[in-house]
N, C-alpha and C. Protein backbone atom coordinates (compact mmCIF):
# COMPACT_ATOMS: atom_id res chain seq x y z
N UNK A 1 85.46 105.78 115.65
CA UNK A 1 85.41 104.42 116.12
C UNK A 1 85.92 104.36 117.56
N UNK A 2 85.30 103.28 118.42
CA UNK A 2 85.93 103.24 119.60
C UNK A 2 86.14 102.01 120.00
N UNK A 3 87.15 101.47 120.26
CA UNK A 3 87.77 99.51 120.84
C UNK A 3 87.32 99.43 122.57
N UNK A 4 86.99 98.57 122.34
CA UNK A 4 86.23 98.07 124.33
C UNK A 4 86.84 96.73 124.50
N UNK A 5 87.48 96.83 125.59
CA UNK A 5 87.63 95.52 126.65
C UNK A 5 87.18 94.95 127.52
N UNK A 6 86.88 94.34 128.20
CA UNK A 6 86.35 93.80 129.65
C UNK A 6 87.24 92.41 129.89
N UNK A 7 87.47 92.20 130.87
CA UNK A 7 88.43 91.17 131.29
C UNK A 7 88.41 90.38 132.45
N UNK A 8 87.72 89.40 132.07
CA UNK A 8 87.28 88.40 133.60
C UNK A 8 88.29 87.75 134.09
N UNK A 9 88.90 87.82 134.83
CA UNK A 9 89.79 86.42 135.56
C UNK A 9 88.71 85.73 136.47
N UNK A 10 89.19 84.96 136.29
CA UNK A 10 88.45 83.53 136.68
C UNK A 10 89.22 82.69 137.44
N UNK A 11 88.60 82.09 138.40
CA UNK A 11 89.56 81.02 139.59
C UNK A 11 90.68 80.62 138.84
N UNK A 12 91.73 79.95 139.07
CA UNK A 12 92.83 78.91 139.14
C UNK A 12 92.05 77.56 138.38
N UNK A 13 91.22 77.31 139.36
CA UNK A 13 90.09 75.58 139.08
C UNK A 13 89.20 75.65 138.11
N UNK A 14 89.08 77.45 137.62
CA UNK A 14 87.61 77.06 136.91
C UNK A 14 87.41 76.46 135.69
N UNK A 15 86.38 75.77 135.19
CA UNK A 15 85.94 74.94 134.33
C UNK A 15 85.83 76.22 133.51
N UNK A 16 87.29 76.03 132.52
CA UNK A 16 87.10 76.94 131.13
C UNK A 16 86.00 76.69 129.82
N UNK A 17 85.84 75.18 130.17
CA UNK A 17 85.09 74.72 128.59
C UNK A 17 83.38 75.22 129.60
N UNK A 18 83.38 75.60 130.35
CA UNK A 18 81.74 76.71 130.86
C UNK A 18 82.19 78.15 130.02
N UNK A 19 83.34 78.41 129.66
CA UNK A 19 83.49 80.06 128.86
C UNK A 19 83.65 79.27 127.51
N UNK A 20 84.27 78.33 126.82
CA UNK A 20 84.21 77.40 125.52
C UNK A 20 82.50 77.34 124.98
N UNK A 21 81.51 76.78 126.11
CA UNK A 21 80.49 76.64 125.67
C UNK A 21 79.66 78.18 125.58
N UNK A 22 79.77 79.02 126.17
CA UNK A 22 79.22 80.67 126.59
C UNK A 22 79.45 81.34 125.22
N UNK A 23 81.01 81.04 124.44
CA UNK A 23 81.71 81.36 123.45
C UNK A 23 80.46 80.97 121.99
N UNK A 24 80.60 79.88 122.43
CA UNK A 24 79.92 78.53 121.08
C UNK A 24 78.42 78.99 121.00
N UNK A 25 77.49 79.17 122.15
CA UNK A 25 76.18 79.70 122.26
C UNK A 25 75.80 80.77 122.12
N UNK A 26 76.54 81.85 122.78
CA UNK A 26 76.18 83.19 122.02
C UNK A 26 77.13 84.09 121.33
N UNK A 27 78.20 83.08 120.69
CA UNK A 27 78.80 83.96 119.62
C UNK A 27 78.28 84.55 118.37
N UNK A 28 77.39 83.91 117.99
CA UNK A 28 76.44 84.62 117.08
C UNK A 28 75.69 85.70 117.31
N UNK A 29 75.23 85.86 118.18
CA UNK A 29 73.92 86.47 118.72
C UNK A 29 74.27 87.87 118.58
N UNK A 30 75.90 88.45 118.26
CA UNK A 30 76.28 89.84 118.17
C UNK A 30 76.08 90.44 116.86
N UNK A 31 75.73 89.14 115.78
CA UNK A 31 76.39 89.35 114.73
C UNK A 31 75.92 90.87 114.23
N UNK A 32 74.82 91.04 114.26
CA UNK A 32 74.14 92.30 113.58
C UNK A 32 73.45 93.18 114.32
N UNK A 33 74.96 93.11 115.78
CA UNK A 33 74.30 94.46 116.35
C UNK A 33 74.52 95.78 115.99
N UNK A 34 73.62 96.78 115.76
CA UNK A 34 74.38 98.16 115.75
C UNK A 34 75.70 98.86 115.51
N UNK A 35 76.42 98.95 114.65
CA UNK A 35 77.00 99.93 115.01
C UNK A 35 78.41 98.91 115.36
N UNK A 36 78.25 98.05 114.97
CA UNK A 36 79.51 96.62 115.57
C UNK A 36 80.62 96.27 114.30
N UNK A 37 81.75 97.20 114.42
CA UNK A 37 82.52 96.35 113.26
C UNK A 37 82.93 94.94 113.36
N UNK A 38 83.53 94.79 114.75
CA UNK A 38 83.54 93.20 114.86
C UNK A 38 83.44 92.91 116.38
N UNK A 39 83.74 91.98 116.94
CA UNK A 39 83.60 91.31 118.35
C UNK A 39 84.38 90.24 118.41
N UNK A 40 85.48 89.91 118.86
CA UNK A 40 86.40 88.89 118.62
C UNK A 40 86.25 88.04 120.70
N UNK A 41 85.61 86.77 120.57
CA UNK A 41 85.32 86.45 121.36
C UNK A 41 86.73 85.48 122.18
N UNK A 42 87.44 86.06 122.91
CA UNK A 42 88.90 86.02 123.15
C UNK A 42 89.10 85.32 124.83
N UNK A 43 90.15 84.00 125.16
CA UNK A 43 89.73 83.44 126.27
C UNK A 43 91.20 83.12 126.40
N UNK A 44 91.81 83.09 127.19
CA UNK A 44 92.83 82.25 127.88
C UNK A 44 93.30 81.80 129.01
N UNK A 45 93.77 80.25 128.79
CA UNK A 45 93.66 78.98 130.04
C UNK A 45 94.90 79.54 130.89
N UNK A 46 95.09 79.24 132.47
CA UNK A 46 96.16 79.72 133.05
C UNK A 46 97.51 78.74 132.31
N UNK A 47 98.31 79.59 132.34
CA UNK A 47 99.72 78.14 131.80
C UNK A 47 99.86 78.20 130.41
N UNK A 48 98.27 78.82 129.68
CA UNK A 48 98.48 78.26 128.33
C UNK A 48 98.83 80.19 127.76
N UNK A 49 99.49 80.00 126.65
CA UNK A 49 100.15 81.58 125.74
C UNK A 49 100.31 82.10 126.86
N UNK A 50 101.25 81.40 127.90
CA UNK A 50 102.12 82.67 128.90
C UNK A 50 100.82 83.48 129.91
N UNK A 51 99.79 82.90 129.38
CA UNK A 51 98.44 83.10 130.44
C UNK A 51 98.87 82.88 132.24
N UNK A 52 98.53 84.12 133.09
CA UNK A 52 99.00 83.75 134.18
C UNK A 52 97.82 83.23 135.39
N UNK A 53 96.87 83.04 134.39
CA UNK A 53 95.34 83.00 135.23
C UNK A 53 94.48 82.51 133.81
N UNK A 54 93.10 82.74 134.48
CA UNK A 54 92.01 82.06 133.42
C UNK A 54 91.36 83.14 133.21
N UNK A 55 90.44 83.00 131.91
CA UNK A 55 90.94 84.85 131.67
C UNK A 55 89.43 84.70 130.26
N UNK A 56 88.51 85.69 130.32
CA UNK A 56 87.33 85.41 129.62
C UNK A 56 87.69 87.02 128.90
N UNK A 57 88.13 87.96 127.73
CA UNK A 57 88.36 88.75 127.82
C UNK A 57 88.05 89.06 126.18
N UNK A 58 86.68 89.65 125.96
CA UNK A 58 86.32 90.33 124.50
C UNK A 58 86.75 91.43 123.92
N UNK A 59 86.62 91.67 123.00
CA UNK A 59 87.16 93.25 122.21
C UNK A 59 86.48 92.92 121.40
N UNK A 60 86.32 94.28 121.02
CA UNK A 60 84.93 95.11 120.37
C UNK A 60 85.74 96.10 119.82
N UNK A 61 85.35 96.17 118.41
CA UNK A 61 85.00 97.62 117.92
C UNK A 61 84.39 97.82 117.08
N UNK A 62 83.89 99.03 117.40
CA UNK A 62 82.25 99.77 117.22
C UNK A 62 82.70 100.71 116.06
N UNK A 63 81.57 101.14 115.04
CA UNK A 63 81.86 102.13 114.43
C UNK A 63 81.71 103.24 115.14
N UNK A 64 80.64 103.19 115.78
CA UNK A 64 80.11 104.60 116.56
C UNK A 64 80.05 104.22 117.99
N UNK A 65 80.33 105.47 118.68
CA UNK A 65 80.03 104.88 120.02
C UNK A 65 78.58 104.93 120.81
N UNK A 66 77.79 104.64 119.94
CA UNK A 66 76.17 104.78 120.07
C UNK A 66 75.92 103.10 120.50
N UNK A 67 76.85 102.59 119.52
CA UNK A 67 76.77 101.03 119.07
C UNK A 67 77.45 100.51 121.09
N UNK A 68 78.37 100.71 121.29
CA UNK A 68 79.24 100.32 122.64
C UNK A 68 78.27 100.38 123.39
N UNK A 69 77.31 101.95 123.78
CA UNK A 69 76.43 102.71 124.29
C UNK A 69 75.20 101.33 125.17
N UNK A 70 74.50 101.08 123.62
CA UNK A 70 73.65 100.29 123.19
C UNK A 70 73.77 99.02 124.35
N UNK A 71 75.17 98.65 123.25
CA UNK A 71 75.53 97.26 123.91
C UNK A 71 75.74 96.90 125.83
N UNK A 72 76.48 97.98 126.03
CA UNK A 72 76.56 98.14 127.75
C UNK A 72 74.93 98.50 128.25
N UNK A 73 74.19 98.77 127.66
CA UNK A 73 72.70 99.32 128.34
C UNK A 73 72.17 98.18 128.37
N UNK A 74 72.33 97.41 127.45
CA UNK A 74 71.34 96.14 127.26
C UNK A 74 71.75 95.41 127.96
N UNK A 75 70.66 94.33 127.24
CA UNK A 75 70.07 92.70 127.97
C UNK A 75 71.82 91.90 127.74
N UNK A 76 72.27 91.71 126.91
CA UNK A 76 73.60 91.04 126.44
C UNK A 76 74.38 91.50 127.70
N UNK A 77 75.07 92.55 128.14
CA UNK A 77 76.22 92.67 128.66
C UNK A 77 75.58 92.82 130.46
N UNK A 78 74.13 92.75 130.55
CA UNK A 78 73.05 92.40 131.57
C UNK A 78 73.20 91.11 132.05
N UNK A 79 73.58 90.35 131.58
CA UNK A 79 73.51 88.84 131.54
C UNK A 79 75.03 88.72 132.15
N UNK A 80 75.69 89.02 131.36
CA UNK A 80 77.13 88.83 131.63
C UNK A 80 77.20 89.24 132.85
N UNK A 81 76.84 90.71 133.19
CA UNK A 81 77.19 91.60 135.11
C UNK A 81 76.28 90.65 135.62
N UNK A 82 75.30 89.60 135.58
CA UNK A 82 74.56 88.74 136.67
C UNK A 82 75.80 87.95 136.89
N UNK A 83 76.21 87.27 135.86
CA UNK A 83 76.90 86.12 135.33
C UNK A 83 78.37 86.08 136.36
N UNK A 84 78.55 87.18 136.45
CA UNK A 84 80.38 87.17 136.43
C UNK A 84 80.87 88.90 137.00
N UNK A 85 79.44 89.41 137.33
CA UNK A 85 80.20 90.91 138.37
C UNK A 85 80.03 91.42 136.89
N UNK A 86 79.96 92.69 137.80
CA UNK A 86 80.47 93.88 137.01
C UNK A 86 81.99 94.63 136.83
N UNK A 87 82.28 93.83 135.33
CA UNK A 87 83.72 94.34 135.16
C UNK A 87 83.84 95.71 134.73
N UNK A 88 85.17 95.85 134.92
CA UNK A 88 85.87 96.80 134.53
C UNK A 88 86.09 97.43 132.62
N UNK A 89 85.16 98.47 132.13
CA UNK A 89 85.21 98.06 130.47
C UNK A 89 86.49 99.28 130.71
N UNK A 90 87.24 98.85 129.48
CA UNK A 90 88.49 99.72 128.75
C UNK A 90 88.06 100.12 127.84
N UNK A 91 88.14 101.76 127.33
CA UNK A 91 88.27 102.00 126.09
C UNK A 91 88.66 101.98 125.16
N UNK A 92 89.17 102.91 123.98
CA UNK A 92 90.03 103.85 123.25
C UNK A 92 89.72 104.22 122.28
N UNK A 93 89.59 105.37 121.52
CA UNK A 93 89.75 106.06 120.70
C UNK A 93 90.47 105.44 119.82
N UNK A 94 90.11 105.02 118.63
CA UNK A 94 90.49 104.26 117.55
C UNK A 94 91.32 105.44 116.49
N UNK A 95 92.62 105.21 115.95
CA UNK A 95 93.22 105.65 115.33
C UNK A 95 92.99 104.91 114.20
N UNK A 96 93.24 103.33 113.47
CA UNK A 96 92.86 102.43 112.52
C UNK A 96 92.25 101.33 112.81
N UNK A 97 91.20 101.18 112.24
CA UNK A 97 91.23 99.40 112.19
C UNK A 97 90.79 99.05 111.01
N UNK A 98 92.42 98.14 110.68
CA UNK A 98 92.16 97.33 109.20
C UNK A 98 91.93 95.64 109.58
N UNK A 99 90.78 95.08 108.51
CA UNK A 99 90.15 94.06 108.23
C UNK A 99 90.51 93.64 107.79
N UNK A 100 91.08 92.30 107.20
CA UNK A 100 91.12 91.43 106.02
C UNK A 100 89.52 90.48 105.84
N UNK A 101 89.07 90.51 104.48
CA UNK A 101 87.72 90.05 104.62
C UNK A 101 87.94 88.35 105.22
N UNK A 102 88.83 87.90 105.48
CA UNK A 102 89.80 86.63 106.15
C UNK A 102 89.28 86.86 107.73
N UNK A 103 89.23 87.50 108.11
CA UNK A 103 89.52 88.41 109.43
C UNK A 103 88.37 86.59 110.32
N UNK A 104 87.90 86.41 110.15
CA UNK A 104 86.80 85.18 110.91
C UNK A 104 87.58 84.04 111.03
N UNK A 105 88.71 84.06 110.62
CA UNK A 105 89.34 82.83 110.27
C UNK A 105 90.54 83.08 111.17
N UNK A 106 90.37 83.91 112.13
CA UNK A 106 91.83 83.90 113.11
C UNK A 106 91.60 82.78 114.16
N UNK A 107 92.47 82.57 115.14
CA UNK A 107 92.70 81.56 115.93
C UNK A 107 93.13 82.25 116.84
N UNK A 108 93.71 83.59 117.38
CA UNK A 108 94.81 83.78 118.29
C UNK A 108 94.61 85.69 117.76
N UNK A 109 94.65 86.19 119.15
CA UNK A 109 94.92 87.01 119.39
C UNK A 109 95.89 87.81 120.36
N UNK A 110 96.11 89.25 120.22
CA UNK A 110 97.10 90.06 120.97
C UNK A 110 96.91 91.60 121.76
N UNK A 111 97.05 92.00 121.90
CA UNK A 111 96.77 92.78 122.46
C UNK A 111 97.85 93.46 123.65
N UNK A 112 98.51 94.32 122.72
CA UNK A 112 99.34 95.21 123.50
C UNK A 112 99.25 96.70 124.39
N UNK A 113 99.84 97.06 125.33
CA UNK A 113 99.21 98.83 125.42
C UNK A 113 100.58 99.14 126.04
N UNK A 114 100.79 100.22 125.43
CA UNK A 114 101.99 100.88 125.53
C UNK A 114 101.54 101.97 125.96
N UNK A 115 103.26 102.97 126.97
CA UNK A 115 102.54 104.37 127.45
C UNK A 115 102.78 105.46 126.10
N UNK A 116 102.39 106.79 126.05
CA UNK A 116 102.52 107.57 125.49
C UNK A 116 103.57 108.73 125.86
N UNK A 117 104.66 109.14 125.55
CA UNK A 117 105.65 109.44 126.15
C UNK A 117 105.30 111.09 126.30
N UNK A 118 105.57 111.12 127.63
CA UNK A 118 104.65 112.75 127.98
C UNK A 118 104.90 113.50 126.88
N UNK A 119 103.64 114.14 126.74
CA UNK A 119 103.99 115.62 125.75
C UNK A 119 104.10 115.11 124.26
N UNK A 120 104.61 113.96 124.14
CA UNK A 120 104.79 113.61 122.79
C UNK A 120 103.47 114.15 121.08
N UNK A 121 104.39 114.70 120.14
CA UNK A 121 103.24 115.12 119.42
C UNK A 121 102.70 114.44 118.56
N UNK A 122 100.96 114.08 119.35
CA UNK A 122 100.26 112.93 118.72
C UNK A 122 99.92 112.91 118.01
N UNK A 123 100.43 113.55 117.03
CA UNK A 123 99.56 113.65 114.99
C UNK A 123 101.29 112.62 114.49
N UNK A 124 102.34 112.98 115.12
CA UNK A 124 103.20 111.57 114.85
C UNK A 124 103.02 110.42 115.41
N UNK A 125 102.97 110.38 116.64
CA UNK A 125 102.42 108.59 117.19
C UNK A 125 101.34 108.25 116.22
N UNK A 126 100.33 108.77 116.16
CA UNK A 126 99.29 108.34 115.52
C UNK A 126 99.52 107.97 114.09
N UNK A 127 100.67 108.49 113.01
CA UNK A 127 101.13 108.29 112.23
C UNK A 127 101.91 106.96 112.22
N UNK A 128 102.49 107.07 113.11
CA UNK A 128 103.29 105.74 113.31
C UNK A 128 102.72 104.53 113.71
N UNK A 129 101.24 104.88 114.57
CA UNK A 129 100.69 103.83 114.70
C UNK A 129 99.99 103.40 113.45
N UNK A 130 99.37 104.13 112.81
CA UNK A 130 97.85 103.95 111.88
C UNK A 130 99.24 102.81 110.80
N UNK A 131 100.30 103.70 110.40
CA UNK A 131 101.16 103.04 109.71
C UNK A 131 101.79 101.17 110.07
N UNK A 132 102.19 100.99 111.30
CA UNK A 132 101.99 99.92 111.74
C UNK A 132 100.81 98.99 111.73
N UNK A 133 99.68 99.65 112.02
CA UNK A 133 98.39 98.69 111.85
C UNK A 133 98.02 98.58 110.38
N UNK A 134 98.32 98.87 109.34
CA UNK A 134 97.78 98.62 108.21
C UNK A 134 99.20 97.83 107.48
N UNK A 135 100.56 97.88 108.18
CA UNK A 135 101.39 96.99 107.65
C UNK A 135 101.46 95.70 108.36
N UNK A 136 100.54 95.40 109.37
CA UNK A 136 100.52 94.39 109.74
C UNK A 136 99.60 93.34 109.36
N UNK A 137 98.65 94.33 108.62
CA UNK A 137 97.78 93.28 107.89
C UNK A 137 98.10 93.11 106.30
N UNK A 138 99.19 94.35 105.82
CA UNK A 138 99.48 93.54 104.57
C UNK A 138 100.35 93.11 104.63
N UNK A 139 101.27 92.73 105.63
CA UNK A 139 102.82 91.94 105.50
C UNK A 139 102.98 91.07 106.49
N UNK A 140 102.25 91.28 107.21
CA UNK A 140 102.32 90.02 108.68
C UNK A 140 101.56 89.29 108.88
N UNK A 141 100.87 89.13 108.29
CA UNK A 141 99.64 87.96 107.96
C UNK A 141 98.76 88.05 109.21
N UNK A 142 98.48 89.65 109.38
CA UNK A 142 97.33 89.73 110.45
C UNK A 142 96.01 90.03 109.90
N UNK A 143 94.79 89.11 110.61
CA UNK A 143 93.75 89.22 110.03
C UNK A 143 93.23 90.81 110.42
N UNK A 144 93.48 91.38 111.47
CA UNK A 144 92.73 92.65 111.87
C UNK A 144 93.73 93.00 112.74
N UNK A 145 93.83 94.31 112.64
CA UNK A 145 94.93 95.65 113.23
C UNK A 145 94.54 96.50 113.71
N UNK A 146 94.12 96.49 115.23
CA UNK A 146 93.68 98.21 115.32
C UNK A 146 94.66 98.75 116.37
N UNK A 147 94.43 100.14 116.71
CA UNK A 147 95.27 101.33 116.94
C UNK A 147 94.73 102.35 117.41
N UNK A 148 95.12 102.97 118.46
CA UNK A 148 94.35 103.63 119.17
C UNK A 148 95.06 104.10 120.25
N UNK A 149 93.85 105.01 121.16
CA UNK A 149 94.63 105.50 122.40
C UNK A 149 93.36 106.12 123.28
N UNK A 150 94.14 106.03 124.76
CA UNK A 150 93.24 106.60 125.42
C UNK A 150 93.68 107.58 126.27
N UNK A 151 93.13 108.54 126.83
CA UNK A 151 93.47 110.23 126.86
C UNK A 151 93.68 110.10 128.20
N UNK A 152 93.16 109.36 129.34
CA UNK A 152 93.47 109.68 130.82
C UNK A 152 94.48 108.98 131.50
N UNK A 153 95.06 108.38 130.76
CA UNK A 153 96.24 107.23 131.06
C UNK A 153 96.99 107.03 130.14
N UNK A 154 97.24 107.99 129.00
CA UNK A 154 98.40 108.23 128.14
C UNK A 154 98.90 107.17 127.68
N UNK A 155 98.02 105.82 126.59
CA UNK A 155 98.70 104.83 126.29
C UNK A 155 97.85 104.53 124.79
N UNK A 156 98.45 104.09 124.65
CA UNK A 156 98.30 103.28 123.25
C UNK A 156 98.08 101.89 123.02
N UNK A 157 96.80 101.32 122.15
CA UNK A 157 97.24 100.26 121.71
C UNK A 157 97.28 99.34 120.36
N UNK A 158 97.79 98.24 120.59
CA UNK A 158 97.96 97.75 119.48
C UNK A 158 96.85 96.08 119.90
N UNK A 159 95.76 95.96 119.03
CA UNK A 159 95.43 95.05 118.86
C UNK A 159 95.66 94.30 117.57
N UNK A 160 95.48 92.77 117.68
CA UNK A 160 95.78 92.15 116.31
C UNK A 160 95.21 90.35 116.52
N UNK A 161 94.39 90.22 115.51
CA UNK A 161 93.81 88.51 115.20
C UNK A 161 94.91 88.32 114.19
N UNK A 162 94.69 86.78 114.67
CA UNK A 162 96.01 86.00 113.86
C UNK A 162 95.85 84.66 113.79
N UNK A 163 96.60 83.87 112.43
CA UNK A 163 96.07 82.29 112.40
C UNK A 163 96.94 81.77 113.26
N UNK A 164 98.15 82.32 113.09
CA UNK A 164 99.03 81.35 114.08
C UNK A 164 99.48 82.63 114.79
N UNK A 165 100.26 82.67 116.44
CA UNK A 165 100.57 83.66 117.07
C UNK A 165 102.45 83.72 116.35
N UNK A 166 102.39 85.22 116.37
CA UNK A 166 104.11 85.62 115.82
C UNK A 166 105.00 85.01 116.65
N UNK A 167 106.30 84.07 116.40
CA UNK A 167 107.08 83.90 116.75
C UNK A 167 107.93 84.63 117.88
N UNK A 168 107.69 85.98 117.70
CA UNK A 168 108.47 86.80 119.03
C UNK A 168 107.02 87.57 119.42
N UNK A 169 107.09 87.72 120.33
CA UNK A 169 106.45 87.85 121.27
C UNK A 169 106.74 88.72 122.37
N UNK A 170 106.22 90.33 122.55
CA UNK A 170 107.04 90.93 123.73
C UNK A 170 107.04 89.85 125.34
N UNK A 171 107.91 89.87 125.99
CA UNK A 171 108.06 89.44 127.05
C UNK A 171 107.10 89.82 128.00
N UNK A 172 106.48 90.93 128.32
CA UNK A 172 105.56 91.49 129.77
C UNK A 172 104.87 92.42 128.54
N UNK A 173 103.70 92.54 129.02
CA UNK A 173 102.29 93.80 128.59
C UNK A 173 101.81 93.06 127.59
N UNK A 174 101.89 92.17 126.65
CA UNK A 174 101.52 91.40 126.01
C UNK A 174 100.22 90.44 126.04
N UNK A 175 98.84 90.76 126.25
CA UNK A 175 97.76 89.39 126.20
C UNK A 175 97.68 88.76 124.91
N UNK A 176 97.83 87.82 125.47
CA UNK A 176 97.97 86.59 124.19
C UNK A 176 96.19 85.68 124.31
N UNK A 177 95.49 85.76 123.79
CA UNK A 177 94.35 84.82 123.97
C UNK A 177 94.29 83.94 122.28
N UNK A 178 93.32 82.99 122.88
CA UNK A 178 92.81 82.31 121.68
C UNK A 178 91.40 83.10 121.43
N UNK A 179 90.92 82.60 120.15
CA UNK A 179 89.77 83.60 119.24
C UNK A 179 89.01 81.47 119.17
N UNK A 180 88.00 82.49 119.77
CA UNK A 180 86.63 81.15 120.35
C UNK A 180 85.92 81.37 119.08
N UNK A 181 85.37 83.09 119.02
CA UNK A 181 84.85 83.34 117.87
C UNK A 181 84.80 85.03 117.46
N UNK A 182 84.66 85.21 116.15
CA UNK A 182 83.97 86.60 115.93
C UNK A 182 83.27 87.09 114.93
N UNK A 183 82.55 87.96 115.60
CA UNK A 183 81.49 88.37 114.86
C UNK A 183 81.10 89.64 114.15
N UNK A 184 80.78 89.74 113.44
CA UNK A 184 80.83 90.87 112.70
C UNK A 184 79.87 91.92 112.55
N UNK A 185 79.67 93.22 112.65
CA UNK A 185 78.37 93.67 112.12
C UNK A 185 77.57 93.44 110.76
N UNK A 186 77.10 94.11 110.42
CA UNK A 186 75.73 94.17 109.90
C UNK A 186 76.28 94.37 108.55
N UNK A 187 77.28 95.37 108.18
CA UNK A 187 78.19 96.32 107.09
C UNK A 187 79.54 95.80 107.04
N UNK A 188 80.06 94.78 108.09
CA UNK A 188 81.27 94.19 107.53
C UNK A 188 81.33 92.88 107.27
């Protein structure tokens, strides 16, 4: 499996309910692409969840990375580079991602990335992560947990959908967005 980001900032002034309506019109349109475990269509206003700007910013994860492949070649993410430049996509190498069949019903998302402490031996991080992401969806009332890492910048992360956002909250590295919508593949 592999998790993808892209992350628009957007003016100070800009008219967010133009990314509200973008959200509402083609949030469907992913539902049964390829190779798509889910697509969580993720936005936040400057001022608002500690947001320091305006901020259009999806995650994806793919079962295969044929499915990501696909999606960046095509007409969909074609539209978007007319739309709004060609961003910057993030990877990672997926360690877990757990679902709750709930998982459509989040409101609020997170998204952490932590470094990987040089040298460290990654059959334990990865233990410790996969372990964290699957106790967060049976004890923390997270709809979806994933976990992962990426190899040229030694970090880790922790994604997570949620109905309401957790009470604590790291202070800095932390994106906090709201969930506009998401969509699911074909098999979940």
């Amino acid at each position: 499996m592999i998790a993808m980001q892209y992350s628009l900032s957007l003016p100070a002034d800009y008219d967010m309910g133009i990314i509200d309506r973008r959200i509402r019109d083609k949030g469907s349109l992913l539902g049964e692409f390829p190779n798509l475990k889910f697509k969580a269509y993720l936005r936040a206003a400057k001022g608002d969840l500690g947001s320091h700007e305006n901020l259009y910013a999806p995650f994806y994860v793919w079962d295969k990375a044929d499915g990501a492949s696909d999606f960046l070649c095509g007409p969909g993410f074609q539209t978007l580079a007319n739309d709004f430049g060609w961003p910057s996509v993030r990877t990672w190498i997926v360690w877990q991602a757990c679902v709750d069949p709930a998982f459509r019903q989040a409101k609020f998302a997170t998204r952490d990335i932590f470094p990987i402490e040089p040298h460290a031996r990654l059959d334990q991080v990865q233990r410790r992560e996969v372990d964290e992401a699957m106790n967060a969806v049976s004890s923390r009332n997270a709809f979806a947990s994933v976990a992962g890492f990426e190899p040229t910048t030694w970090t880790r992360i922790r994604f997570r959908l949620w109905t309401t956002l957790p009470e604590s909250l790291p202070a800095s590295g932390v994106q906090a967005c709201r969930v506009g919508h998401v969509s699911a593949g074909e098999n979940n």
